[in-house]
Protein backbone atom coordinates (compact mmCIF):
# COMPACT_ATOMS: atom_id res chain seq x y z
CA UNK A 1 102.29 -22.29 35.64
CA UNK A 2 101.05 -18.88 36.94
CA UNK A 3 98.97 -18.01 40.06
CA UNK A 4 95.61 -18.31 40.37
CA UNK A 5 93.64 -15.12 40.20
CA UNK A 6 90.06 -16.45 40.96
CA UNK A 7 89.66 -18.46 43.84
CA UNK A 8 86.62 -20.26 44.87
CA UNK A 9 84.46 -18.72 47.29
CA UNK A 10 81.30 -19.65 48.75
CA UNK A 11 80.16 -15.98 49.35
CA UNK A 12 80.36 -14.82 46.18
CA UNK A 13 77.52 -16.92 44.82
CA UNK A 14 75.34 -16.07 47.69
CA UNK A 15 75.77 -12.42 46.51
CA UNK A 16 74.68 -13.13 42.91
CA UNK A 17 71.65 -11.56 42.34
CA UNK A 18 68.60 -13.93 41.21
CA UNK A 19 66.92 -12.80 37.90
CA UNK A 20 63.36 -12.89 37.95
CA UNK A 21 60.83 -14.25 34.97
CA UNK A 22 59.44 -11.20 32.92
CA UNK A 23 56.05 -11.24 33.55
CA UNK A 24 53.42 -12.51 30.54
CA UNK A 25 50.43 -11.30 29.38
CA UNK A 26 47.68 -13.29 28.21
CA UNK A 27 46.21 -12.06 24.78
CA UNK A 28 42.10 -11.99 24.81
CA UNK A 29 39.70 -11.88 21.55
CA UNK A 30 36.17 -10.88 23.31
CA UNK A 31 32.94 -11.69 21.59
CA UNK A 32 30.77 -9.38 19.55
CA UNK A 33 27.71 -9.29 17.40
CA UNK A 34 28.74 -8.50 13.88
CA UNK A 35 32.57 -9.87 13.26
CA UNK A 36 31.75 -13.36 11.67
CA UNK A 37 33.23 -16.62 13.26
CA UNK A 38 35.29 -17.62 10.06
CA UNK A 39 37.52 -14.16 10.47
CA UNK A 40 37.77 -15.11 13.99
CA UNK A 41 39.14 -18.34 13.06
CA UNK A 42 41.44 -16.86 10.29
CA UNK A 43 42.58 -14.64 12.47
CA UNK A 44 43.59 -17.45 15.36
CA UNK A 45 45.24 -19.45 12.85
CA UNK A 46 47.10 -16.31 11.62
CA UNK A 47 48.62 -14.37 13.67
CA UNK A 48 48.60 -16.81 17.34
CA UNK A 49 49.45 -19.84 14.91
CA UNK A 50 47.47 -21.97 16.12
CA UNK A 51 45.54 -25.33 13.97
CA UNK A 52 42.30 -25.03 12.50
CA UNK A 53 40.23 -27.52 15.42
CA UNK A 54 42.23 -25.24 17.97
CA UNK A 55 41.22 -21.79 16.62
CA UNK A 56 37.72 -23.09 16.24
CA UNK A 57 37.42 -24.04 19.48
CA UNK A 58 39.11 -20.97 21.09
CA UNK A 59 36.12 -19.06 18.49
CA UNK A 60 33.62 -21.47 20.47
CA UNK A 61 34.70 -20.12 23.47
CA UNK A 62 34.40 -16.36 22.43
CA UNK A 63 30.96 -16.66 20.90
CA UNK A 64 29.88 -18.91 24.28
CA UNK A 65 31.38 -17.26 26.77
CA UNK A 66 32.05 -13.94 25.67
CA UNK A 67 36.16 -14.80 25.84
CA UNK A 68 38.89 -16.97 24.10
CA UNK A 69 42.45 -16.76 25.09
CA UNK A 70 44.74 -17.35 22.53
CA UNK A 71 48.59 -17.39 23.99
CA UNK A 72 50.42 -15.77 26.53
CA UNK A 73 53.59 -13.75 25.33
CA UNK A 74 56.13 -11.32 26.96
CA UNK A 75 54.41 -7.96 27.26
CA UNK A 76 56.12 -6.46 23.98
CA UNK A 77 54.94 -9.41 21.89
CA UNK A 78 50.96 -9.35 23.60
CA UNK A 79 50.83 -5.45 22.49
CA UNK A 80 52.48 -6.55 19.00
CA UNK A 81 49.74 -9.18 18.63
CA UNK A 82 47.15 -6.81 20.12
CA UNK A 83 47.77 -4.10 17.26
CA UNK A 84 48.15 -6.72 14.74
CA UNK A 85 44.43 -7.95 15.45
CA UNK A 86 43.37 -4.49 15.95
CA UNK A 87 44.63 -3.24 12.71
CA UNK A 88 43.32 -6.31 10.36
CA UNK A 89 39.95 -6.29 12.23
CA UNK A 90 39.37 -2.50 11.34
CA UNK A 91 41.06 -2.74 7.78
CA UNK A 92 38.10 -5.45 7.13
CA UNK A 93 35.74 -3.37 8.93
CA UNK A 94 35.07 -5.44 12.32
CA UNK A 95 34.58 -4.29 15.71
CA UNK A 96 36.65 -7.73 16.81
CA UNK A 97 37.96 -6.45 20.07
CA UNK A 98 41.45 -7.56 20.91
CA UNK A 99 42.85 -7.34 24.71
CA UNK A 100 45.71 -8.40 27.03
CA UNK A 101 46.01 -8.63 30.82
CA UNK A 102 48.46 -10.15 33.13
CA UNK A 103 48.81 -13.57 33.68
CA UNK A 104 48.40 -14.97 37.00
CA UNK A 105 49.95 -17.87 36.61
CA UNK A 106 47.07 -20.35 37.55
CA UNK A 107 46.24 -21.17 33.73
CA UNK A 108 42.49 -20.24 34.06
CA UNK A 109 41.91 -17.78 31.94
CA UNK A 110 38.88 -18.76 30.52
């Protein structure tokens, strides 16, 4: 038939460049003294999806340790969940505090 327009070439795959990961952002719920536990746990279940026995232990962890993690997104989804808990936490009149930071990468966030 016709002629071959792409031939194969070693080079031309060393030149391709290498996409990276984007980097993630883990998405925080710190501890305070007036937001009640169940809210905490509604609001795990909610809007991070997780089960009920999860979400009550990540609540465990805030009241005990002053911390809970509850996912690690893209950085455009960790602000979206960020305002989301921010918004319903003030709407219901709760100081719950709502934070993201960079992931490492080593899983210990807590």
């Amino acid at each position: 038939m016709g002629k071959r327009v792409f031939e194969s070439n070693p080079l031309a795959l060393a030149d391709k460049p290498r996409l990276k990961k984007p980097p993630m952002y883990q998405v925080i719920l710190l501890n305070d003294d007036f937001t009640p536990m169940d809210f905490v746990v509604d609001i795990v279940c909610q809007y991070f999806h997780k089960s009920e026995s999860e979400a009550t232990r990540i609540m465990l962890n805030i009241h005990q340790q002053g911390r809970g993690l509850c996912g690690v997104y893209p950085r455009e989804l960790a602000e979206s969940k960020v305002a989301q808990v921010r918004q319903i936490s003030r709407s219901n009149n709760y100081p719950l505090a709502c934070i993201m930071q960079r992931d490492s990468g080593d899983g210990d966030a807590e």
